[in-house]
N, C-alpha and C. Protein backbone atom coordinates (compact mmCIF):
# COMPACT_ATOMS: atom_id res chain seq x y z
N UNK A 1 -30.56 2.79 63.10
CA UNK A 1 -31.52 1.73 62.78
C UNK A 1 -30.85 0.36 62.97
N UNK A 2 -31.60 -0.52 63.83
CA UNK A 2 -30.65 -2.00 63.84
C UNK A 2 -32.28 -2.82 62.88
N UNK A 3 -31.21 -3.94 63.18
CA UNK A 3 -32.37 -5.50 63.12
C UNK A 3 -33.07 -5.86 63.88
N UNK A 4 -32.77 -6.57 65.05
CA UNK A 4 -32.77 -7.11 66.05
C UNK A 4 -31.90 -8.58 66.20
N UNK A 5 -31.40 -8.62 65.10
CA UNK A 5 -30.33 -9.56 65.13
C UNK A 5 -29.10 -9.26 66.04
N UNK A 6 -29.26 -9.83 67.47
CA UNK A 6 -27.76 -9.57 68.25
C UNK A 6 -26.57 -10.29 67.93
N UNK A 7 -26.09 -9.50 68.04
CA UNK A 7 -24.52 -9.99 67.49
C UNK A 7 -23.82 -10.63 68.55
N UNK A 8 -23.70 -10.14 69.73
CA UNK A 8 -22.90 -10.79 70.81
C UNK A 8 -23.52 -10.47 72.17
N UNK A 9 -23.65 -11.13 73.28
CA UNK A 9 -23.77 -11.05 74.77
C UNK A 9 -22.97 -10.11 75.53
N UNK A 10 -22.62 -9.37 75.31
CA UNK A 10 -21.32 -8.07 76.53
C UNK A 10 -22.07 -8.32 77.80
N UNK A 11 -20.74 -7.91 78.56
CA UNK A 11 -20.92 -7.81 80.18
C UNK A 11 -20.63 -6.58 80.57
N UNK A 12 -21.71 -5.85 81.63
CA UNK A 12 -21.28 -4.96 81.77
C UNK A 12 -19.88 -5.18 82.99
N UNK A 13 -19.21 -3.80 83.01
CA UNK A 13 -18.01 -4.28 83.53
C UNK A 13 -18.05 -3.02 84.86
N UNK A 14 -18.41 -1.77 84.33
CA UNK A 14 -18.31 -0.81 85.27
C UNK A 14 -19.51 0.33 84.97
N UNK A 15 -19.98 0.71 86.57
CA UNK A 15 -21.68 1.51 86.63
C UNK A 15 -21.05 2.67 87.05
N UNK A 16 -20.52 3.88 86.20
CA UNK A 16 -20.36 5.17 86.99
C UNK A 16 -21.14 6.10 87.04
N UNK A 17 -21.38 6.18 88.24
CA UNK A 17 -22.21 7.54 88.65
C UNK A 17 -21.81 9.00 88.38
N UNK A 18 -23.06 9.52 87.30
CA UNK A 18 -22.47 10.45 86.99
C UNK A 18 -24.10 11.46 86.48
N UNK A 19 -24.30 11.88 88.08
CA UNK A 19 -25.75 11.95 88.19
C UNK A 19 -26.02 13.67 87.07
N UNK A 20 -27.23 13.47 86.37
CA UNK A 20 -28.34 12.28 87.13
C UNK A 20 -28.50 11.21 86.34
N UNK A 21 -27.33 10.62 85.52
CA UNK A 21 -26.96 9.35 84.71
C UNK A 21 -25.99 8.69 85.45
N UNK A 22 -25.89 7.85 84.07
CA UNK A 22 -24.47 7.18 84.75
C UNK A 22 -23.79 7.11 83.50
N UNK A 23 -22.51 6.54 83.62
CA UNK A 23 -21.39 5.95 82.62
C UNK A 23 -21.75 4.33 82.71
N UNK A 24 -22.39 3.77 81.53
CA UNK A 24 -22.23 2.30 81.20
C UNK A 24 -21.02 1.66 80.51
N UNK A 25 -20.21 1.12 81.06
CA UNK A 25 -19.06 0.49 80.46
C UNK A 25 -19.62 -0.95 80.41
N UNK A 26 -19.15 -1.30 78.66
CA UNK A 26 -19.68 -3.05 78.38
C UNK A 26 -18.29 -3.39 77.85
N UNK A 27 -18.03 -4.82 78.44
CA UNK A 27 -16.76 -5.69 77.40
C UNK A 27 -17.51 -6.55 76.18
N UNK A 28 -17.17 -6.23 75.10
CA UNK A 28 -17.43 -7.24 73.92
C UNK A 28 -15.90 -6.91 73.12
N UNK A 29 -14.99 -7.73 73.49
CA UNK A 29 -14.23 -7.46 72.02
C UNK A 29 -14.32 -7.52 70.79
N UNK A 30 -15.74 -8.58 70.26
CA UNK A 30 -15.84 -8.94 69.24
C UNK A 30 -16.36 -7.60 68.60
N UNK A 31 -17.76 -7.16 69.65
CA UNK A 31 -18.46 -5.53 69.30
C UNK A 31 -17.44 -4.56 69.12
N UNK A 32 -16.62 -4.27 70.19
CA UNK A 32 -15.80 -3.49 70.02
C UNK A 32 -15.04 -3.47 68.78
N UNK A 33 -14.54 -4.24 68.08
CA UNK A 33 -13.46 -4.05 66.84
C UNK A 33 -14.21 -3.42 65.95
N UNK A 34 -13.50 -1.89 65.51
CA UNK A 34 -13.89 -0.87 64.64
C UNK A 34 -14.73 0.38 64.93
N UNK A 35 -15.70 0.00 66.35
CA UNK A 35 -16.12 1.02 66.85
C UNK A 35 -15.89 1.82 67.29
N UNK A 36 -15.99 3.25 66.91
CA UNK A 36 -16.02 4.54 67.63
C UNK A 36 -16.57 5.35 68.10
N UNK A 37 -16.08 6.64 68.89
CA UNK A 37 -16.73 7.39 69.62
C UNK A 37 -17.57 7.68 68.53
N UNK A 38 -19.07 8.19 69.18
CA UNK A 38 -20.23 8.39 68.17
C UNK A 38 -20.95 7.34 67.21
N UNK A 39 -20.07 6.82 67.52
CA UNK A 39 -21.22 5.18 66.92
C UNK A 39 -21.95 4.85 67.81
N UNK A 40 -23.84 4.30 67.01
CA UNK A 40 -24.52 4.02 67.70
C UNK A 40 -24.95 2.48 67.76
N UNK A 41 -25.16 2.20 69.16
CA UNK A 41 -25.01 0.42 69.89
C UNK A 41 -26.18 0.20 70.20
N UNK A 42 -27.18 -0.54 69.92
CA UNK A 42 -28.48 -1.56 70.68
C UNK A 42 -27.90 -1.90 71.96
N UNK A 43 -28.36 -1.31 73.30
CA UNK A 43 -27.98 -2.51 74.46
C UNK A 43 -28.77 -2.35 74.82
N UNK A 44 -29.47 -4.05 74.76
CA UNK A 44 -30.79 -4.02 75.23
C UNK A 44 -32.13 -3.73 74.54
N UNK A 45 -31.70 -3.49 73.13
CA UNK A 45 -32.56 -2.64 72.41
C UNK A 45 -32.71 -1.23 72.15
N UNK A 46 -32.34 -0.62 73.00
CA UNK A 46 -31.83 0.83 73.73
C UNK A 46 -30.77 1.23 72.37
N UNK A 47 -30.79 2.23 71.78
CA UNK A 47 -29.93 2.96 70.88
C UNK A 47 -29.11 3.94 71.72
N UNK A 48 -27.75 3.28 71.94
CA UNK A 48 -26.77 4.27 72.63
C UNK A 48 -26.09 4.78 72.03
N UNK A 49 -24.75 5.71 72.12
CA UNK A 49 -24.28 6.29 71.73
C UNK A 49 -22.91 5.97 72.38
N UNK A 50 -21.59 5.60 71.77
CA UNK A 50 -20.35 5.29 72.11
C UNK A 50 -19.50 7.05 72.19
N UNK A 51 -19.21 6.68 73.89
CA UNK A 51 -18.46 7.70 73.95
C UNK A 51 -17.18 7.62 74.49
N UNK A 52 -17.06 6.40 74.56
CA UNK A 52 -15.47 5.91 74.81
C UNK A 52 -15.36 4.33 74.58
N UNK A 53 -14.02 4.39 73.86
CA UNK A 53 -14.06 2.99 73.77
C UNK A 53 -11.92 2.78 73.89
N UNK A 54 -11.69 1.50 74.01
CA UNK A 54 -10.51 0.99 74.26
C UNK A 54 -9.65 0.00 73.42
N UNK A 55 -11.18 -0.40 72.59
CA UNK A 55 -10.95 -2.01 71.52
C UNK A 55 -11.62 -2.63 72.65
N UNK A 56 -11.64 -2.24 73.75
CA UNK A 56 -11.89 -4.18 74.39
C UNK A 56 -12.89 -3.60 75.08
N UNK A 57 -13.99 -3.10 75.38
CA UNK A 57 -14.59 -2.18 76.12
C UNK A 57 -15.43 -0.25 75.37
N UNK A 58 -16.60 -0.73 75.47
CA UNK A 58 -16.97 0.85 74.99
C UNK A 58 -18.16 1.43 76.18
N UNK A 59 -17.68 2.45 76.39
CA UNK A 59 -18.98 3.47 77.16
C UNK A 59 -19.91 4.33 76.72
N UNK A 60 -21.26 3.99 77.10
CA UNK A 60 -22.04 5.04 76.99
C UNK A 60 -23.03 6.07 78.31
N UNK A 61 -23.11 6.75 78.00
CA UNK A 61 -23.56 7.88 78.72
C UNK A 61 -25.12 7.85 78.87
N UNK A 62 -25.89 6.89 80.00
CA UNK A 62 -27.11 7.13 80.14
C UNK A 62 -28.06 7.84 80.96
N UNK A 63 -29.10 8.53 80.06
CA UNK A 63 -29.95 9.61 81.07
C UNK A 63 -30.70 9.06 81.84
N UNK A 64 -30.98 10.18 83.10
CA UNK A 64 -32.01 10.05 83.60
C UNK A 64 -33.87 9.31 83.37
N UNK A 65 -34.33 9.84 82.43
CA UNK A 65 -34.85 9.17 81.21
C UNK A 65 -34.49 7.80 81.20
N UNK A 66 -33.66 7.42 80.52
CA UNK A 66 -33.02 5.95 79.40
C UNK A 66 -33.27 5.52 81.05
N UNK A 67 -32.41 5.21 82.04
CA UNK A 67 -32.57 4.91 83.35
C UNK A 67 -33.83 4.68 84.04
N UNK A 68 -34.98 5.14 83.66
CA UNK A 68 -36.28 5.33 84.60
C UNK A 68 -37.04 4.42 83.44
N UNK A 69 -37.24 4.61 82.02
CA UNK A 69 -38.24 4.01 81.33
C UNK A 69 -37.71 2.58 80.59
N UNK A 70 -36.52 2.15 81.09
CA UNK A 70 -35.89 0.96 80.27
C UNK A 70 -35.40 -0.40 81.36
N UNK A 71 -34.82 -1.33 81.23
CA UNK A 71 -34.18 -1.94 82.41
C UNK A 71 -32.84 -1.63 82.29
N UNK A 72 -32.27 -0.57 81.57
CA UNK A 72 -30.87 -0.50 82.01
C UNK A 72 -30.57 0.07 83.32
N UNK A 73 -31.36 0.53 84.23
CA UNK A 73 -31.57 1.49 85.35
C UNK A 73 -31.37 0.39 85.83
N UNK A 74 -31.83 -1.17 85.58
CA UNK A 74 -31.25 -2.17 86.35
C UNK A 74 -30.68 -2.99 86.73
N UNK A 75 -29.39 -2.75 85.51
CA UNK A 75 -28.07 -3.44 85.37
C UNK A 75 -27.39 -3.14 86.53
N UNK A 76 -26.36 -4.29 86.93
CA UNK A 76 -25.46 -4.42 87.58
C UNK A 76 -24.43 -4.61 87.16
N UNK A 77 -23.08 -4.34 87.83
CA UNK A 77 -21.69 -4.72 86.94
C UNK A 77 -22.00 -6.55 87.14
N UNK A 78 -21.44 -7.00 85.91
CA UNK A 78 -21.46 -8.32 85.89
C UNK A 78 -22.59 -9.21 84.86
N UNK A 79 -23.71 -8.31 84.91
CA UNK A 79 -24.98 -8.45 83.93
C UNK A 79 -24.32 -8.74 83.16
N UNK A 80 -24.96 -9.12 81.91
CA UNK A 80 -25.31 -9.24 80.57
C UNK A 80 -26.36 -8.53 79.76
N UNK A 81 -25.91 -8.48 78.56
CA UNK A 81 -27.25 -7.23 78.06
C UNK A 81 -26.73 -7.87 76.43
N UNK A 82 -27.62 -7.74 75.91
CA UNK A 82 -27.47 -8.21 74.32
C UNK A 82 -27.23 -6.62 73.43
N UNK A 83 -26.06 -7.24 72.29
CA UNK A 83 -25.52 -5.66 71.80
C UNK A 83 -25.76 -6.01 70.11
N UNK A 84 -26.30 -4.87 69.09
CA UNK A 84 -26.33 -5.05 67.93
C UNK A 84 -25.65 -3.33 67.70
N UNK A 85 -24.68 -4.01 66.32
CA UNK A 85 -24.03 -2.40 65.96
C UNK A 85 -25.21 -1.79 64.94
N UNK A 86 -25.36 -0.46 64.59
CA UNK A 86 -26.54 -0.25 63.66
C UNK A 86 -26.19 -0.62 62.52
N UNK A 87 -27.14 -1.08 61.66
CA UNK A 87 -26.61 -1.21 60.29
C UNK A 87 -26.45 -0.69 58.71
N UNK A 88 -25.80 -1.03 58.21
CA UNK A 88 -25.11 0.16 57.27
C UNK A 88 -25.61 -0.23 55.74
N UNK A 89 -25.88 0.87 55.39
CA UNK A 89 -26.40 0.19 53.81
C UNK A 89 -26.00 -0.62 53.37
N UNK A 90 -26.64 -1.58 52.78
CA UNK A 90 -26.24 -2.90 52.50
C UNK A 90 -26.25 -3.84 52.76
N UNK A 91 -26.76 -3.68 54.22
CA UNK A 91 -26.64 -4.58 55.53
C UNK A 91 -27.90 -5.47 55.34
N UNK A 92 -27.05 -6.71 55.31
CA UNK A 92 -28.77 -7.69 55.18
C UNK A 92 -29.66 -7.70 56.50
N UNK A 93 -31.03 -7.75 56.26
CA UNK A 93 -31.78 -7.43 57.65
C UNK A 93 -32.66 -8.48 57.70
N UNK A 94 -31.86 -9.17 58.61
CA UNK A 94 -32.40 -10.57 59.09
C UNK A 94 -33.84 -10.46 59.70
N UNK A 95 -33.78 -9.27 60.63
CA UNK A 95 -34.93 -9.45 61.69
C UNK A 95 -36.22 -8.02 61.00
N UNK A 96 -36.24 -7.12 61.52
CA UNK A 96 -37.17 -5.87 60.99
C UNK A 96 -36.84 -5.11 61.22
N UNK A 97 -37.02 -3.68 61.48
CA UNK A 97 -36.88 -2.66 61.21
C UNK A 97 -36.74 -2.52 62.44
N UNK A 98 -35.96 -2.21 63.56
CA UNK A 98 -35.40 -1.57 65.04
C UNK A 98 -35.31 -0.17 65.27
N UNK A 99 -35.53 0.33 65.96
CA UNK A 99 -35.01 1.75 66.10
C UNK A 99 -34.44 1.93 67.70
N UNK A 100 -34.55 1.12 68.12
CA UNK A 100 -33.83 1.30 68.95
C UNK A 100 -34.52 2.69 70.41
N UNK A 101 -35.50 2.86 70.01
CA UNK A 101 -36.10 3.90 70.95
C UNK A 101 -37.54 3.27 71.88
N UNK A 102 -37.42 2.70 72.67
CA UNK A 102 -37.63 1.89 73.72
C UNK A 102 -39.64 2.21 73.54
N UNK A 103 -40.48 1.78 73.65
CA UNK A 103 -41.93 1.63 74.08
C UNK A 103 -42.60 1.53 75.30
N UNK A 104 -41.83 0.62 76.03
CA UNK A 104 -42.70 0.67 77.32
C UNK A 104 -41.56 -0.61 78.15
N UNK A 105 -41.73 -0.90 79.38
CA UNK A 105 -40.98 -2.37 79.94
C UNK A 105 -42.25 -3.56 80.11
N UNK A 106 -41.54 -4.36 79.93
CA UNK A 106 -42.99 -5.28 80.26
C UNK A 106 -42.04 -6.09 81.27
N UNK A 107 -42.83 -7.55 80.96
CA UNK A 107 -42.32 -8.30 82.19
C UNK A 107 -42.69 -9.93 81.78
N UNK A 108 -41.96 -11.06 82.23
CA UNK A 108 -42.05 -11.96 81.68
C UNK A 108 -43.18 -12.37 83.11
N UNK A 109 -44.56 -13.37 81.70
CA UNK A 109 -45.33 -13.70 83.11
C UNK A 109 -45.43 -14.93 83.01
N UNK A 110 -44.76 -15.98 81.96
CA UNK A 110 -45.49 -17.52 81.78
C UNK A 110 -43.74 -18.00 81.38
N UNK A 111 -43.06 -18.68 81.44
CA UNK A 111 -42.44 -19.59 80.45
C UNK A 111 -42.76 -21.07 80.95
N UNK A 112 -42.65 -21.33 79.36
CA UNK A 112 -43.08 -22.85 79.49
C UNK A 112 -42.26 -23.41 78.36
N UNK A 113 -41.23 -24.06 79.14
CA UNK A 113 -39.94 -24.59 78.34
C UNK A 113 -40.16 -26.01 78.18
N UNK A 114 -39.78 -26.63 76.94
CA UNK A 114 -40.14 -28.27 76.70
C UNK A 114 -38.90 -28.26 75.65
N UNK A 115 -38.27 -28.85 76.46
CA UNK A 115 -37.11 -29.53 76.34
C UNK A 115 -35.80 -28.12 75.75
N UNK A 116 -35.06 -28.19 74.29
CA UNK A 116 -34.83 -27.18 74.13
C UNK A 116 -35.64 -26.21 73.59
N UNK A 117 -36.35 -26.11 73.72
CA UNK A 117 -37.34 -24.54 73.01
C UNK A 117 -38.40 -24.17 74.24
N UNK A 118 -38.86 -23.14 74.33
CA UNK A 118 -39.63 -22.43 74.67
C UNK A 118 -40.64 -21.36 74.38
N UNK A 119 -41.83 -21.25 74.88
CA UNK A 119 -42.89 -20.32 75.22
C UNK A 119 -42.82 -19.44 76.00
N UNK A 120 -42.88 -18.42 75.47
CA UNK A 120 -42.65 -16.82 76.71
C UNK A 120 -43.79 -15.97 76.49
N UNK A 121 -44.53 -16.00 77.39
CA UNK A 121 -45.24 -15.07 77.77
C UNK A 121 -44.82 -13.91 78.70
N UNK A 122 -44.94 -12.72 77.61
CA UNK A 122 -44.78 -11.51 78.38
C UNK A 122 -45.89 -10.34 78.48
N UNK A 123 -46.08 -9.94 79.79
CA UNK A 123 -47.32 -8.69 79.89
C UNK A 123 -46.60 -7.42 80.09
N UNK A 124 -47.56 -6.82 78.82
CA UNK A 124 -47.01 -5.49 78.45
C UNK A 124 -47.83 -4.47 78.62
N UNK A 125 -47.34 -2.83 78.77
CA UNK A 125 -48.83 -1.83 79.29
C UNK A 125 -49.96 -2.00 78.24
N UNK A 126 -50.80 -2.16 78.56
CA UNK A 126 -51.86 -1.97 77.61
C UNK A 126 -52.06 -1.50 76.53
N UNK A 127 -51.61 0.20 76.24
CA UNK A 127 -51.49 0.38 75.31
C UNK A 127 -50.69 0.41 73.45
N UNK A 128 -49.62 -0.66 74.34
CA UNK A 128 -49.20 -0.86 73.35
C UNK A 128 -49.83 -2.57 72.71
N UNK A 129 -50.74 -2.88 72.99
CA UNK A 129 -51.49 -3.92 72.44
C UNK A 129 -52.60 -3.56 71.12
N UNK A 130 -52.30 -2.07 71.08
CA UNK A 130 -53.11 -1.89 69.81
C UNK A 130 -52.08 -2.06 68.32
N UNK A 131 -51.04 -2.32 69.07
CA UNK A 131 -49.51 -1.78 68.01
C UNK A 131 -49.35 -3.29 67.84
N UNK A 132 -49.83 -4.24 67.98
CA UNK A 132 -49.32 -5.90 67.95
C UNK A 132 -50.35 -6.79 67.50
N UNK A 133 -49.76 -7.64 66.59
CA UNK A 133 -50.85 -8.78 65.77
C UNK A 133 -50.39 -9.57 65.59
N UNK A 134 -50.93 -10.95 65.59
CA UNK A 134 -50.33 -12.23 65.90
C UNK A 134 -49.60 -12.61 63.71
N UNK A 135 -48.18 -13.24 64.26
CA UNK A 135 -47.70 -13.21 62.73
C UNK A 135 -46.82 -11.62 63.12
N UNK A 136 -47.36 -10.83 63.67
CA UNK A 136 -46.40 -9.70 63.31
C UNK A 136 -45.14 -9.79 64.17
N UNK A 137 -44.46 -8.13 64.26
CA UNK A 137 -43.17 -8.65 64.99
C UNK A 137 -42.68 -7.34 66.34
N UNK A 138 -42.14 -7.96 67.28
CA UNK A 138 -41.99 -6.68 68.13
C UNK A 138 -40.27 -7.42 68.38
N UNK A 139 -39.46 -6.45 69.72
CA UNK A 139 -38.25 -6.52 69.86
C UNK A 139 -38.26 -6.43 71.47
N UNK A 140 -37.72 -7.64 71.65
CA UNK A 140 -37.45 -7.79 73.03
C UNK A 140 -36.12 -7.35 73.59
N UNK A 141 -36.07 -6.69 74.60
CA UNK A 141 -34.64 -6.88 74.89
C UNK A 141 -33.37 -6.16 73.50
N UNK A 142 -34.19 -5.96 72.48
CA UNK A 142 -33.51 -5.82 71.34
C UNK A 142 -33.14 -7.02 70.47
N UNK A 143 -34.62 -8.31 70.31
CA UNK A 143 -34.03 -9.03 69.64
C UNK A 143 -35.58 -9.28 68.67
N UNK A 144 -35.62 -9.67 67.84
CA UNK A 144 -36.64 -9.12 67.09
C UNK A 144 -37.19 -10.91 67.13
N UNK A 145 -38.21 -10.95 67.41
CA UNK A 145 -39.14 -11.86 67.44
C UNK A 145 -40.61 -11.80 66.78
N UNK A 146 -41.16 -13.27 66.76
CA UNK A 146 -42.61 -12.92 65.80
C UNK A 146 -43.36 -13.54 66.68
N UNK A 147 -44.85 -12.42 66.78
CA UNK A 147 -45.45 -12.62 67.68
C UNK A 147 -46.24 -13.70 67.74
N UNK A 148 -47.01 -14.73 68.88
CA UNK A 148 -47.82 -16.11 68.15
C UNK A 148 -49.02 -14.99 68.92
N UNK A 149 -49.54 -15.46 70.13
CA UNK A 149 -50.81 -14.94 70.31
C UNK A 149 -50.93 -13.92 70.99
N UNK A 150 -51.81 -12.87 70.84
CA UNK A 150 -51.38 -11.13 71.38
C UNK A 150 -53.10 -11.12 72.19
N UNK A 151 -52.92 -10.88 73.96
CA UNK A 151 -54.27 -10.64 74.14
C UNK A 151 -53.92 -9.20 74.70
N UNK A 152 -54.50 -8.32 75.78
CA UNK A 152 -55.05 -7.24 75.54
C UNK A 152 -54.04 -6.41 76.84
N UNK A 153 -53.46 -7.45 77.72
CA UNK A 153 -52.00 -7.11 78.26
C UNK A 153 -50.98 -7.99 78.22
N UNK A 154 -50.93 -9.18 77.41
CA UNK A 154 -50.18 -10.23 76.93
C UNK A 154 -49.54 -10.87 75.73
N UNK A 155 -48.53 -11.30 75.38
CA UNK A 155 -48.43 -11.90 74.35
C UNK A 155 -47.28 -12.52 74.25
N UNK A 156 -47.33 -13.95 73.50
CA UNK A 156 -46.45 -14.87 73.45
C UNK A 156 -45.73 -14.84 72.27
N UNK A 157 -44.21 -15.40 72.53
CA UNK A 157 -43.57 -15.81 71.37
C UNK A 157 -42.86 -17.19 71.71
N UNK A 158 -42.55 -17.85 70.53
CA UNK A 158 -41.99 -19.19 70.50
C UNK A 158 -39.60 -18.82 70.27
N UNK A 159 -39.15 -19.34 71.46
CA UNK A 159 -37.54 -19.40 71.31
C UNK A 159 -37.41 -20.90 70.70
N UNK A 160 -36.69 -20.44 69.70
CA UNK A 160 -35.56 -21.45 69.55
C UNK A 160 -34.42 -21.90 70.33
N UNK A 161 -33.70 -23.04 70.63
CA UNK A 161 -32.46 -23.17 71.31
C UNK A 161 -31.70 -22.01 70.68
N UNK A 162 -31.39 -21.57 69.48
CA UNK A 162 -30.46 -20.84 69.66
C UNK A 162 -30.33 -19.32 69.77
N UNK A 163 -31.77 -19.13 69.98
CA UNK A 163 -31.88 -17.33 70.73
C UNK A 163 -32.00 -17.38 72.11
N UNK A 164 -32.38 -18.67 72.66
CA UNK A 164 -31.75 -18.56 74.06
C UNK A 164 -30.81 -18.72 74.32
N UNK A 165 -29.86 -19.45 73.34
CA UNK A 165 -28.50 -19.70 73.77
C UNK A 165 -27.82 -18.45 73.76
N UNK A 166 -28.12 -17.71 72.58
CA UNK A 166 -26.81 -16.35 72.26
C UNK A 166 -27.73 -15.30 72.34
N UNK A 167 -28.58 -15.27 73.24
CA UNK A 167 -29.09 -13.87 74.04
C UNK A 167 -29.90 -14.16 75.18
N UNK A 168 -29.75 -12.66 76.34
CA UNK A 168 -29.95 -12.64 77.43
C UNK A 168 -31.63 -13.23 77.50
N UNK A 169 -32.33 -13.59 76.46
CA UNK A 169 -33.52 -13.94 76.81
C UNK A 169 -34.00 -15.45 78.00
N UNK A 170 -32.82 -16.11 77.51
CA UNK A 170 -32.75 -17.76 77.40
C UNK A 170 -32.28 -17.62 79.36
N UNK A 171 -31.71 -16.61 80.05
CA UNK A 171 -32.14 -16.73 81.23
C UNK A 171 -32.98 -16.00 82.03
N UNK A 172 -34.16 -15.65 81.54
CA UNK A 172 -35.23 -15.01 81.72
C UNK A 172 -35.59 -15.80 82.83
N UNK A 173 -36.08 -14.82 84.17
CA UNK A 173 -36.88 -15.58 85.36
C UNK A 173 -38.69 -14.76 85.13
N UNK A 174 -39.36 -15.39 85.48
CA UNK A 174 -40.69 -15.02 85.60
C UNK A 174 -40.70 -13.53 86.21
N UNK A 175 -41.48 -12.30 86.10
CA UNK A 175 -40.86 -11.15 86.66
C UNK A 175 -40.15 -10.14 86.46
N UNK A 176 -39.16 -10.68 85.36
CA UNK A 176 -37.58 -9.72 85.12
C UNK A 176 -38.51 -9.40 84.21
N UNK A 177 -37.85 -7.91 84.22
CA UNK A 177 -38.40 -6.90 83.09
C UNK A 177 -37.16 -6.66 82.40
N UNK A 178 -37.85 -6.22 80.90
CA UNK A 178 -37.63 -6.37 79.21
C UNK A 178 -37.82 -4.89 78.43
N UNK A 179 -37.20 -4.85 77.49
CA UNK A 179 -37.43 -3.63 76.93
C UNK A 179 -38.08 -4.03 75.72
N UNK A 180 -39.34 -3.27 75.73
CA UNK A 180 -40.31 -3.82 74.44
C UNK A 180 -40.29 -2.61 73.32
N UNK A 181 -39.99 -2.87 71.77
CA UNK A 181 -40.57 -1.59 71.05
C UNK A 181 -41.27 -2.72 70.09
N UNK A 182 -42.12 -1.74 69.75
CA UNK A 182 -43.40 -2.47 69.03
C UNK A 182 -43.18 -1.83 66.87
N UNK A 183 -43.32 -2.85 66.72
CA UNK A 183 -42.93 -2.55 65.02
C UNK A 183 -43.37 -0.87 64.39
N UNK A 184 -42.47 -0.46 63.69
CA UNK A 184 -42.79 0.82 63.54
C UNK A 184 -43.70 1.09 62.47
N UNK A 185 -44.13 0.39 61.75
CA UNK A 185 -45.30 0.50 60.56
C UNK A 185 -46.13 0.27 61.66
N UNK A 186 -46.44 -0.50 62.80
CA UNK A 186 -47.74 -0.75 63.15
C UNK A 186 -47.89 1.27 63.76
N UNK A 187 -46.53 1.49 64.50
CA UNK A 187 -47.26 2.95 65.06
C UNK A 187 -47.67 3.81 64.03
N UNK A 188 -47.29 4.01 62.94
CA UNK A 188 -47.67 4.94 61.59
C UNK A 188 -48.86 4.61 61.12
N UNK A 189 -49.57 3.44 61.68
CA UNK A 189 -51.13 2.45 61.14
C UNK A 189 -51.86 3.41 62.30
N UNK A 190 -51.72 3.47 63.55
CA UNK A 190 -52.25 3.87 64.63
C UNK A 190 -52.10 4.89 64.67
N UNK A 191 -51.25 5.95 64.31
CA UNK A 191 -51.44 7.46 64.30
C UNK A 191 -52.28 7.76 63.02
N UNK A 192 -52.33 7.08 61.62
CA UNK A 192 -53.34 7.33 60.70
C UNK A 192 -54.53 7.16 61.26
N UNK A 193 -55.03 6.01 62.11
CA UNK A 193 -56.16 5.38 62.58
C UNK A 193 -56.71 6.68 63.47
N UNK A 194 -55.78 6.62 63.98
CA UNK A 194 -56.26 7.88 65.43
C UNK A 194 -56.66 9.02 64.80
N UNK A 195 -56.00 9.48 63.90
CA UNK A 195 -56.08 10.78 62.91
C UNK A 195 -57.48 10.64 62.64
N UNK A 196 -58.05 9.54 61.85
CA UNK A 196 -59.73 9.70 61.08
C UNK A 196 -60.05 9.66 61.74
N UNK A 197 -60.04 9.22 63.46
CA UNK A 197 -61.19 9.43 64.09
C UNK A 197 -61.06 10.31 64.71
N UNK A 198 -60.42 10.91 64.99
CA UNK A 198 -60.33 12.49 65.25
C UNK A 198 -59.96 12.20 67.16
N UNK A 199 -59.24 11.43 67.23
CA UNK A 199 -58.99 11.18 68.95
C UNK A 199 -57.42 10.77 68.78
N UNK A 200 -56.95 10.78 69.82
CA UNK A 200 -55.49 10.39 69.96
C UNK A 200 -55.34 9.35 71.27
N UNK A 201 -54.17 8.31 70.35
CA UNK A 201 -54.44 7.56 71.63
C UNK A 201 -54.10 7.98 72.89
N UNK A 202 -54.50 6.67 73.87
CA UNK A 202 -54.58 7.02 75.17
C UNK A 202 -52.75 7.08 75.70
């Protein structure tokens, strides 16, 4: 379980092929200190799993799957990807409830930056617009934001200078796709909902 509070920017460093995955190697020294094999990492939002690490550098092992339904399938060595460690009882929770198990990709379709802050409009599959309400909160990229206006394949949020500064959002081009999960009380609202009416969503 994370926040969506990222902790640091890592680069990825090395893409090994290791079909029908790969080996993701990220540098964060700061992430790295204390982590071990079997600890689980947000990259990207994405809940990985550390299966090697060095102190200065940790790898994880991504599927076929994680690869096809996320944008890590479209990292390059050199990227950037935003990393949160999970958090541990006790752990103050800045942002909401994360899980780290991906919803759908969307795609950025509007920014409209004035001066330091910005407006991001991103369009997302449809069906996850039943899972989103304006005031509520979803996770971009793995960074937990509150939503302003939600239409029926769209919805905006307001950046501060400093979530663009210390996450991969802030160089967002029109286009680049995002890893969206949508608040997890809203899906437990929508499987009750679906339940009384006796249909399941689409």
């Amino acid at each position: 379980m994370f926040s969506g509070i990222v902790e640091r920017m890592g680069i990825v460093r090395r893409l090994i092929a290791d079909p029908p995955g790969v080996r993701l190697v990220i540098e964060s020294e700061e992430v790295a200190r204390g982590v071990e094999i079997g600890c689980s990492i947000s990259v990207n939002g994405c809940c990985l799993t550390v299966v090697e690490t060095d102190g200065k550098t940790f790898g994880f092992d991504a599927g076929a799957e994680t690869l096809s339904r996320t944008n890590l399938g479209r990292l390059q060595e050199g990227s950037q990807v935003n990393l949160e460690r999970s958090l541990k009882i006790g752990d103050e929770l800045g942002g909401h409830f994360v899980t780290g198990h991906i919803d759908g990709l969307g795609h950025l379709d509007q920014r409209i930056d004035e001066k330091d802050w910005s407006t991001f409009w991103f369009r997302m599959p449809a069906r996850l617009g039943r899972q989103l309400a304006s005031k509520g909160s979803i996770a971009v990229d793995g960074v937990s934001l509150t939503l302003v206006d939600v239409e029926d394949v769209r919805f905006s949020v307001a950046l501060i200078p400093h979530t663009l500064s210390i996450t991969t959002l802030g160089a967002l081009q029109k286009g680049d796709p995002v890893n969206l999960e949508t608040d997890i009380l809203a899906k437990y609202v929508e499987r009750q909902l679906a339940g009384h009416t006796g249909r399941t969503p689409a």
